[in-house]
PDB file of N, CA and C in Angstrom:
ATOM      1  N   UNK A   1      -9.980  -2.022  15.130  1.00  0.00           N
ATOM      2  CA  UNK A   1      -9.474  -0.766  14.616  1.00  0.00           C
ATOM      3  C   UNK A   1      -8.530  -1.080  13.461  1.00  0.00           C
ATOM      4  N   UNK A   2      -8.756  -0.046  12.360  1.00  0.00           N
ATOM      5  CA  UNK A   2      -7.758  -0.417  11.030  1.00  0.00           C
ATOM      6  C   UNK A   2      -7.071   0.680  11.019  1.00  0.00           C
ATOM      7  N   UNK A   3      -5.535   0.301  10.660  1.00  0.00           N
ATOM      8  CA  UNK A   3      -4.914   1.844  10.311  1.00  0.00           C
ATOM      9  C   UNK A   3      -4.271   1.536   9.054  1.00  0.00           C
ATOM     10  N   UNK A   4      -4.671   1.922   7.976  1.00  0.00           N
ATOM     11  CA  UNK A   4      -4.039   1.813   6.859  1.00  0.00           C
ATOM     12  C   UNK A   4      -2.575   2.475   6.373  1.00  0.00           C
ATOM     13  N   UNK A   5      -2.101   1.930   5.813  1.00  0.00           N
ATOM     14  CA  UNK A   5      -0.746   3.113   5.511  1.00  0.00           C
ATOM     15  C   UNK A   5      -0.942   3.204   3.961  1.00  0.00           C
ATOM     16  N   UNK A   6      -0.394   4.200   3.696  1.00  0.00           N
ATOM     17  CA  UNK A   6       0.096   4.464   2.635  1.00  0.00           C
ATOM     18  C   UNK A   6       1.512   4.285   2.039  1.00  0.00           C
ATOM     19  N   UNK A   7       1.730   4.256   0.809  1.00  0.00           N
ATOM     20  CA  UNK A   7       3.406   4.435   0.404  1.00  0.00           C
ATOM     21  C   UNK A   7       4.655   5.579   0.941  1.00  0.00           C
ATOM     22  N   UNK A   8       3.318   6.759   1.096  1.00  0.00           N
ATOM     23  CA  UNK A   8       3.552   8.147   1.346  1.00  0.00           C
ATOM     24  C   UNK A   8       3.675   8.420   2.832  1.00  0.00           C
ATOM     25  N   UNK A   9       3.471   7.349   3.771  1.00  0.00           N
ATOM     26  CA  UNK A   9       3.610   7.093   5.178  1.00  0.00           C
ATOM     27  C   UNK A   9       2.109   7.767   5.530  1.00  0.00           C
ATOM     28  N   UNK A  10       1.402   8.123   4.673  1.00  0.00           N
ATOM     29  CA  UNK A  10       0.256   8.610   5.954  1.00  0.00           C
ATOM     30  C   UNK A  10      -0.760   7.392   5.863  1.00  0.00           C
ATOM     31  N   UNK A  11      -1.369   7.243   7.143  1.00  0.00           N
ATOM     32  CA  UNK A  11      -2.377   6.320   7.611  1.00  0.00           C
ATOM     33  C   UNK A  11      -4.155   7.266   7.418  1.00  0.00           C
ATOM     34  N   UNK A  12      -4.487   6.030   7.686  1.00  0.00           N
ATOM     35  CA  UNK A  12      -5.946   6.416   7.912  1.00  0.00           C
ATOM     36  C   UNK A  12      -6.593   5.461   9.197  1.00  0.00           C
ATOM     37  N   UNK A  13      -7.345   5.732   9.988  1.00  0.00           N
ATOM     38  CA  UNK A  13      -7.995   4.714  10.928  1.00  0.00           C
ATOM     39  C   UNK A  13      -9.132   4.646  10.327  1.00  0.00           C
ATOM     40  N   UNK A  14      -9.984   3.123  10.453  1.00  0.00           N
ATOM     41  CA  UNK A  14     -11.375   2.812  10.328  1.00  0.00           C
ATOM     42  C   UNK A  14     -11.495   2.089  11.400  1.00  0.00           C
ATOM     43  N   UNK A  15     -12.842   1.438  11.687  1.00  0.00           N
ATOM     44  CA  UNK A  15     -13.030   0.632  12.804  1.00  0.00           C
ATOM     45  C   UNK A  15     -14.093  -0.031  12.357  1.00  0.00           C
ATOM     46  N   UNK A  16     -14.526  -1.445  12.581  1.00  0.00           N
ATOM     47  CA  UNK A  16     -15.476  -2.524  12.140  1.00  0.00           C
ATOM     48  C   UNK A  16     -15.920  -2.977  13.424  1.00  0.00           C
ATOM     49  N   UNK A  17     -17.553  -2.571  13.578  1.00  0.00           N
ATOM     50  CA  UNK A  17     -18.215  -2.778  15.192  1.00  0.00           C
ATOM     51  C   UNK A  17     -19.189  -3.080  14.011  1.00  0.00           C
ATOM     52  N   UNK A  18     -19.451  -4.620  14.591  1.00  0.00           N
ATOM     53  CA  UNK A  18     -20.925  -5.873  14.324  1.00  0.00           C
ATOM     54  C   UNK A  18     -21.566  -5.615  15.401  1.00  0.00           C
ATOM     55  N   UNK A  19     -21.170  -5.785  16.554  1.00  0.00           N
ATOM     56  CA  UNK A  19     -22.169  -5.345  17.662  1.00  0.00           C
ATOM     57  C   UNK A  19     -21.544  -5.875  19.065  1.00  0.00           C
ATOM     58  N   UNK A  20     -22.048  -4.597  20.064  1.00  0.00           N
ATOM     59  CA  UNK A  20     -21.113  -4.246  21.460  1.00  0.00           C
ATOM     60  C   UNK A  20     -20.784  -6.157  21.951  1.00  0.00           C
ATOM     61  N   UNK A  21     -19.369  -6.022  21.647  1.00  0.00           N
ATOM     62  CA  UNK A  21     -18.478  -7.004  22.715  1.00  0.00           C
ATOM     63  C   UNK A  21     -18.501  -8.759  21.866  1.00  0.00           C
ATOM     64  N   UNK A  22     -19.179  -8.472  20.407  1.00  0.00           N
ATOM     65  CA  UNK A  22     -19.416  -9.769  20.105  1.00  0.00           C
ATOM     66  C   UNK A  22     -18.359  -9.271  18.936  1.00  0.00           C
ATOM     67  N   UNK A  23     -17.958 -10.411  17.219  1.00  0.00           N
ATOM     68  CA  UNK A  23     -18.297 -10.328  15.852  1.00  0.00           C
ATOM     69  C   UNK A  23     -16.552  -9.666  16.120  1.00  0.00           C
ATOM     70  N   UNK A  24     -16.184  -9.527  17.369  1.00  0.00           N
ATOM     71  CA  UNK A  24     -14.555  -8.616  16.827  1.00  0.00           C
ATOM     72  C   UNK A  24     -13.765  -9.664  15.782  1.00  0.00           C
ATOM     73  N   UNK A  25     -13.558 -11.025  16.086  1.00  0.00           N
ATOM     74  CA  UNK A  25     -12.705 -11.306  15.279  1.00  0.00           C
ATOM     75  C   UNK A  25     -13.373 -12.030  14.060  1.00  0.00           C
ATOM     76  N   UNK A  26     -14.545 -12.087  13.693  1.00  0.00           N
ATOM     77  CA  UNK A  26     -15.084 -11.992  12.477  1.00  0.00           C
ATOM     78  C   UNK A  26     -14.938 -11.099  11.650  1.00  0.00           C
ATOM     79  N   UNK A  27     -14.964  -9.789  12.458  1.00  0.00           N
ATOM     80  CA  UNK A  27     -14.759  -8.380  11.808  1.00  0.00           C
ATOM     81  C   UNK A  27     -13.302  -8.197  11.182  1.00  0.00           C
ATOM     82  N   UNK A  28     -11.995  -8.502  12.511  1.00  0.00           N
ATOM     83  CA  UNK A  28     -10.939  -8.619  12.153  1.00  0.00           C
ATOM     84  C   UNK A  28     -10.546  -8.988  10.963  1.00  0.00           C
ATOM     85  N   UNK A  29     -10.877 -10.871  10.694  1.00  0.00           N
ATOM     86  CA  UNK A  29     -10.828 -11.397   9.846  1.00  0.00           C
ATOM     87  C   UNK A  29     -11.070 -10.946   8.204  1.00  0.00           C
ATOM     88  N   UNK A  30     -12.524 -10.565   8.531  1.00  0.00           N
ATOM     89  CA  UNK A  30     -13.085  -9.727   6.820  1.00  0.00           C
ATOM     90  C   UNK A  30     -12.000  -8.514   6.897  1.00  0.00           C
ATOM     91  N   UNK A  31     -11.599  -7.353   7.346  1.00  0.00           N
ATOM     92  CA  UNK A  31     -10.949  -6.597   6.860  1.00  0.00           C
ATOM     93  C   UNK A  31      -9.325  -6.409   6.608  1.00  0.00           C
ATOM     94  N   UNK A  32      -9.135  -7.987   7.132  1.00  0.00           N
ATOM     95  CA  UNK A  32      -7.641  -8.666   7.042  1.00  0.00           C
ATOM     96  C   UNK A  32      -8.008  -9.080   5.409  1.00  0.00           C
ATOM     97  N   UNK A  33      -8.948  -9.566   5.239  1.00  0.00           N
ATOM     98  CA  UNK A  33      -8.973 -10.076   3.896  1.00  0.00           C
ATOM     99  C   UNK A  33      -9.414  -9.083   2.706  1.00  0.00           C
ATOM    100  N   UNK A  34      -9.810  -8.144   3.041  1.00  0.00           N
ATOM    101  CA  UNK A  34     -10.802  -7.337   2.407  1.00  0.00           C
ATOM    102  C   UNK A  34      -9.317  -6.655   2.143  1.00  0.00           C
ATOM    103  N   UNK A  35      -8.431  -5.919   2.835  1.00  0.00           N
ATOM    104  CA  UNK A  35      -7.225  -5.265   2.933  1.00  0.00           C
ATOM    105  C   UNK A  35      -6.479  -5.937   1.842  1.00  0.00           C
ATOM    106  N   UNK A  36      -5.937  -7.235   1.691  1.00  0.00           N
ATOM    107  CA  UNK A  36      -5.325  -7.721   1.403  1.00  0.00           C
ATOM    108  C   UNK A  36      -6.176  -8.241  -0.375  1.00  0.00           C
ATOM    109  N   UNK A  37      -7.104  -8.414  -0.165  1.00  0.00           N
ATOM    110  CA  UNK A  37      -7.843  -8.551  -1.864  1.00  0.00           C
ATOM    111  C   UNK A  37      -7.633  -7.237  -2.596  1.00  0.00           C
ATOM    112  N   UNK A  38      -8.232  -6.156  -1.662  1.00  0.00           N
ATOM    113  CA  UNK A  38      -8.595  -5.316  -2.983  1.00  0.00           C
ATOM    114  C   UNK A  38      -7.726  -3.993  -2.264  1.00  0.00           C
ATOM    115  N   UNK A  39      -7.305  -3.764  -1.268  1.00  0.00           N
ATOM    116  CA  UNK A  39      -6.270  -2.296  -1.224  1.00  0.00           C
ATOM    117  C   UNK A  39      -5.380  -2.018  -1.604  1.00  0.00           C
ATOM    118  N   UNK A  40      -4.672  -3.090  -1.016  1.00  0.00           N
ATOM    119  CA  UNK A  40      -3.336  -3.016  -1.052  1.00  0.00           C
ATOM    120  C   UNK A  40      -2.618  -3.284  -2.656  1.00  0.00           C
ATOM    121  N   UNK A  41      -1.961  -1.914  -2.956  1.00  0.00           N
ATOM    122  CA  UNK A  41      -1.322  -1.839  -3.991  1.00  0.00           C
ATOM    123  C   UNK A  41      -2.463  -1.001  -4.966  1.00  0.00           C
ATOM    124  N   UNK A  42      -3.961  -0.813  -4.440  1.00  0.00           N
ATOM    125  CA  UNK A  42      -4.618   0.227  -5.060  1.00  0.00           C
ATOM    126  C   UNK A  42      -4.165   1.820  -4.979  1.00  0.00           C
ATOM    127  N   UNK A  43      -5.170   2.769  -5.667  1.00  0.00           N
ATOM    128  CA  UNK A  43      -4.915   3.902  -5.333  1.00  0.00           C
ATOM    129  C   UNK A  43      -5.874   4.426  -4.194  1.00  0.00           C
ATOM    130  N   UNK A  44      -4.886   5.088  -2.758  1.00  0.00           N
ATOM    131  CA  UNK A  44      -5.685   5.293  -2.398  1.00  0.00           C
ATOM    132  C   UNK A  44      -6.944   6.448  -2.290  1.00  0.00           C
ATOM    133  N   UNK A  45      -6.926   6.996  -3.539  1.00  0.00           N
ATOM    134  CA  UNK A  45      -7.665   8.409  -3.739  1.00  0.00           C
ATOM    135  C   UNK A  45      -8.843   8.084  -4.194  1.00  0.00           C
ATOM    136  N   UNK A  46      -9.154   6.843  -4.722  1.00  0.00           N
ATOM    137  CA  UNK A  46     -10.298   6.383  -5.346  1.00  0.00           C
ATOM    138  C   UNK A  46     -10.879   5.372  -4.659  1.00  0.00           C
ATOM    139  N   UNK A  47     -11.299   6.155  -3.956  1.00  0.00           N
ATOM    140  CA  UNK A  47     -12.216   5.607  -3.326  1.00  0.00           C
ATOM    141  C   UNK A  47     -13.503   5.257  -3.614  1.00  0.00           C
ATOM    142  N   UNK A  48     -14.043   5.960  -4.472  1.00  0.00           N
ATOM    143  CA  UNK A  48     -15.586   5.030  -4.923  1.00  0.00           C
ATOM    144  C   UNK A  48     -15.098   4.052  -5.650  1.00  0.00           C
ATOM    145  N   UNK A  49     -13.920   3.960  -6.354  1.00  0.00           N
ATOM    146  CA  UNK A  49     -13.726   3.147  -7.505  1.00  0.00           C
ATOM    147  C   UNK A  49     -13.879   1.551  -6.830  1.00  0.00           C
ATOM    148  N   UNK A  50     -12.660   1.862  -5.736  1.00  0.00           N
ATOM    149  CA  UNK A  50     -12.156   0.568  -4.974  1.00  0.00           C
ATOM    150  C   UNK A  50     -13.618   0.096  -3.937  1.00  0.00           C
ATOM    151  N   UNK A  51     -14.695   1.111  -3.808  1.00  0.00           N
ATOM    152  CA  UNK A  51     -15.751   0.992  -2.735  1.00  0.00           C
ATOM    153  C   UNK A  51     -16.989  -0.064  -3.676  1.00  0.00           C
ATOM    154  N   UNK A  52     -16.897   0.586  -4.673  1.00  0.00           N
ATOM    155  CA  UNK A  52     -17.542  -0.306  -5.688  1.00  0.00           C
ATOM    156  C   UNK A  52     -17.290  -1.696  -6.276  1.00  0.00           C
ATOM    157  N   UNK A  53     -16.074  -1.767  -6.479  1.00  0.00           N
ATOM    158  CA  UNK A  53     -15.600  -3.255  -6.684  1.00  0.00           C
ATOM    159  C   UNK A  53     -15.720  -4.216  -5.392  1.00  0.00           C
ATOM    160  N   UNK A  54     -15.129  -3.696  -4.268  1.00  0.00           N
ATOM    161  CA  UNK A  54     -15.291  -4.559  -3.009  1.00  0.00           C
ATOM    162  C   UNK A  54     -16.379  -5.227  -3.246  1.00  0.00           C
ATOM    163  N   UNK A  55     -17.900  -3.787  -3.351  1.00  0.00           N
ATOM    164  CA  UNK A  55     -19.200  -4.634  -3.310  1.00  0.00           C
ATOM    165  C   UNK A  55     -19.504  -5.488  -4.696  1.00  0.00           C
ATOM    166  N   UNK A  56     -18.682  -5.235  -5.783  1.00  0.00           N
ATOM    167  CA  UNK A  56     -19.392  -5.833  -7.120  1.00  0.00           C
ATOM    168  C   UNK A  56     -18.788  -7.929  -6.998  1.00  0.00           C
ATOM    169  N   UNK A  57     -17.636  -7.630  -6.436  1.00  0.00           N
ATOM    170  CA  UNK A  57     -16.904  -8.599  -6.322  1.00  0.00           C
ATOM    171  C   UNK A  57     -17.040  -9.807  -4.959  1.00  0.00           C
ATOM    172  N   UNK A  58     -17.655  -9.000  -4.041  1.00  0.00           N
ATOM    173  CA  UNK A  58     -17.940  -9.972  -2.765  1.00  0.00           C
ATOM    174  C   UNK A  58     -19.398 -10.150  -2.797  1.00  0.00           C
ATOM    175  N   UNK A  59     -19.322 -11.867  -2.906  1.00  0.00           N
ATOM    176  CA  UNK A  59     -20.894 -12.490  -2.990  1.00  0.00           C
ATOM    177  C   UNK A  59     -21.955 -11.683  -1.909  1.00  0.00           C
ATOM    178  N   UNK A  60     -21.084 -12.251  -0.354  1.00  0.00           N
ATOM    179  CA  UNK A  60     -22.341 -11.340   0.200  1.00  0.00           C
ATOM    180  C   UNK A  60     -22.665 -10.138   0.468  1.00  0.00           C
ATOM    181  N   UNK A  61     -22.250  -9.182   0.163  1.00  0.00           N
ATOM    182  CA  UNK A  61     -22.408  -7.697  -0.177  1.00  0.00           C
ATOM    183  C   UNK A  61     -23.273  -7.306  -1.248  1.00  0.00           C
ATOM    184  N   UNK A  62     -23.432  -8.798  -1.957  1.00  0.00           N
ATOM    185  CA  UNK A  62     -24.505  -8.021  -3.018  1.00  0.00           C
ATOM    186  C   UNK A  62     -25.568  -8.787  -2.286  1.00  0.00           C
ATOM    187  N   UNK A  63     -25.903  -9.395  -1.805  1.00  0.00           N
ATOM    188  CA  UNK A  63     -27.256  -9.753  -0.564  1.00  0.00           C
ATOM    189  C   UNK A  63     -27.529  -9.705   0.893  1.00  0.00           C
ATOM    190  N   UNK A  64     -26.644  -8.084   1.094  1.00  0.00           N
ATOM    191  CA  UNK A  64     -25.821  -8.009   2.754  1.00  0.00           C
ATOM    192  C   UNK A  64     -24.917  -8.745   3.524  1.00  0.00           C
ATOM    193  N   UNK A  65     -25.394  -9.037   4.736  1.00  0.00           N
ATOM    194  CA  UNK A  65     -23.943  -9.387   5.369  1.00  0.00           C
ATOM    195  C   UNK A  65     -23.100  -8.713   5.850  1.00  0.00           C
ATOM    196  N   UNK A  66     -23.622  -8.278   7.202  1.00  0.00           N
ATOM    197  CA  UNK A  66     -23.176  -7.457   7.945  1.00  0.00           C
ATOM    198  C   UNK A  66     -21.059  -7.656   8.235  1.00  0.00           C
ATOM    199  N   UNK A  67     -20.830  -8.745   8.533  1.00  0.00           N
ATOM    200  CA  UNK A  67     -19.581  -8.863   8.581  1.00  0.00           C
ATOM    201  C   UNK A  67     -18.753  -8.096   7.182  1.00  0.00           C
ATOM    202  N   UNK A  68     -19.588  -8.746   5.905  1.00  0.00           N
ATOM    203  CA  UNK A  68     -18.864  -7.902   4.535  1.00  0.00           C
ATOM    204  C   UNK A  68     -18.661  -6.657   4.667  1.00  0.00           C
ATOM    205  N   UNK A  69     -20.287  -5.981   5.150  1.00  0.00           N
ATOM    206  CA  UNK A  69     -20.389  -4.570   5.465  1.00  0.00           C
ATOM    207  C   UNK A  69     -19.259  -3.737   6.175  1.00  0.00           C
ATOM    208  N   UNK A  70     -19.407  -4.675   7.227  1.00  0.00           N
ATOM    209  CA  UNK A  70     -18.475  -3.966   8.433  1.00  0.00           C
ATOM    210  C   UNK A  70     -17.277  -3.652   8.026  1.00  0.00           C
ATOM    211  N   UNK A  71     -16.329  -4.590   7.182  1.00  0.00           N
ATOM    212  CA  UNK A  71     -15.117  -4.900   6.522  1.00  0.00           C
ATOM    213  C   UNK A  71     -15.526  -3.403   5.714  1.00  0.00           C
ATOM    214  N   UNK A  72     -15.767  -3.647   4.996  1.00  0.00           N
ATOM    215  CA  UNK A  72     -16.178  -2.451   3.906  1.00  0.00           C
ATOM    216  C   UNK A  72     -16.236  -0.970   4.601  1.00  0.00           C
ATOM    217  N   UNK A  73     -16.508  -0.762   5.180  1.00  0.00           N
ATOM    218  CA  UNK A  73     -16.881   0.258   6.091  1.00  0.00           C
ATOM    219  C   UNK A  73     -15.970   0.990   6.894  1.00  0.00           C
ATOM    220  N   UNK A  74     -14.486   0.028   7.308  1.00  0.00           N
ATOM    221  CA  UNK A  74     -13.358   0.270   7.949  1.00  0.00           C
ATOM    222  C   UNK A  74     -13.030   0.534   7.521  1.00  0.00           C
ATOM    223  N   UNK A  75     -12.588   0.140   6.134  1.00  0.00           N
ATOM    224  CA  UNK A  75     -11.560   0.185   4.982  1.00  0.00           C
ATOM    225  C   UNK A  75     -12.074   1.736   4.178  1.00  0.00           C
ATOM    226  N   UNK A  76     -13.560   2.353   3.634  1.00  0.00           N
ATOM    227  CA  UNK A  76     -13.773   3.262   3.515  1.00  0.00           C
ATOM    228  C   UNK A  76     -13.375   4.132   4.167  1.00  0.00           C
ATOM    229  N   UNK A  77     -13.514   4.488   5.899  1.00  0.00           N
ATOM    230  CA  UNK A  77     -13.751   5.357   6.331  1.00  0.00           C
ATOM    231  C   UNK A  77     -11.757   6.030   6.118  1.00  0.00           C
ATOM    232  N   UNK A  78     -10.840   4.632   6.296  1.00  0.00           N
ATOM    233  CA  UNK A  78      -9.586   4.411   6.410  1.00  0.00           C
ATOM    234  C   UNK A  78      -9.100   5.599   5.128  1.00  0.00           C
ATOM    235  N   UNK A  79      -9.976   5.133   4.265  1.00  0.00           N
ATOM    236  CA  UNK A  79      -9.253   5.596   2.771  1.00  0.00           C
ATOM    237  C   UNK A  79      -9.526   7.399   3.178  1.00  0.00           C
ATOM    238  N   UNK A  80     -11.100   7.647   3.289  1.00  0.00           N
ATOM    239  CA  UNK A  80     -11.315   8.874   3.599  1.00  0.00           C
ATOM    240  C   UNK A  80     -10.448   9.847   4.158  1.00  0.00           C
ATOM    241  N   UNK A  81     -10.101   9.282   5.775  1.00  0.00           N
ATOM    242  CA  UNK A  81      -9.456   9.586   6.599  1.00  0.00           C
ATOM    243  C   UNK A  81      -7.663  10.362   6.334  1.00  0.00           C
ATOM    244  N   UNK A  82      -7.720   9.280   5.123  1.00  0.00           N
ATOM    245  CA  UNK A  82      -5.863   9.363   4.203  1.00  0.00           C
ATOM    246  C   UNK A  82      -6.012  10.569   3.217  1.00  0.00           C
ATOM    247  N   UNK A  83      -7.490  10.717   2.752  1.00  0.00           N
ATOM    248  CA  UNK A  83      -7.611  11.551   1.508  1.00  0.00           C
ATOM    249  C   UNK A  83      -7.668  13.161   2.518  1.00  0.00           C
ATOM    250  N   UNK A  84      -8.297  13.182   3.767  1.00  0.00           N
ATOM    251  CA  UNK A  84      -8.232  14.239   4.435  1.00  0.00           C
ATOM    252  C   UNK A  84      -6.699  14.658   4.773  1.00  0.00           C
ATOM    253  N   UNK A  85      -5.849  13.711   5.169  1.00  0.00           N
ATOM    254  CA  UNK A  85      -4.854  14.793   5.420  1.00  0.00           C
ATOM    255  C   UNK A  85      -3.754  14.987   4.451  1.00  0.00           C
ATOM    256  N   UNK A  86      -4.018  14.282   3.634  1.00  0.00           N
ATOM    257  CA  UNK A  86      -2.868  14.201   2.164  1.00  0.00           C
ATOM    258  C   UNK A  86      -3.136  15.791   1.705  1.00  0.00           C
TER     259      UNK A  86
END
């Protein structure tokens, strides 16, 4: 489970599931890193902007890779989640 914060104190939750009971701390890992490359200190309203670079910029995302995915996917839903209650 991801909870993002904002500057503005509001959060967002995402969650990164590879598959039932396996991949958690693979998953962990990518969106510890994924967080820390490309969010933090972005905006979080732009979300295609930042959704697009993740994938332009991470090797295996441009030839899948479910772990990249998954990362990617937390962190989207996170941003969404922030843009809903702002």
């Amino acid at each position: 489970m991801l909870r993002l914060w904002t500057d503005a104190g509001i959060y967002g939750l995402g969650e990164v599931a590879l598959a039932y009971g396996t991949g958690s701390a693979a998953g962990a890992a990518m969106v510890r890193q994924l967080v820390e490359r490309y969010a933090l200190g972005a905006d979080p309203f732009r979300i295609e902007q930042l959704w697009h670079r993740m994938f332009r910029e991470t090797f295996w995302a441009l030839g899948g890779g479910p772990v990249v995915y998954g990362g990617m996917s937390a962190i989207d839903v996170a941003l969404w989640d922030i843009k809903g209650k702002a």
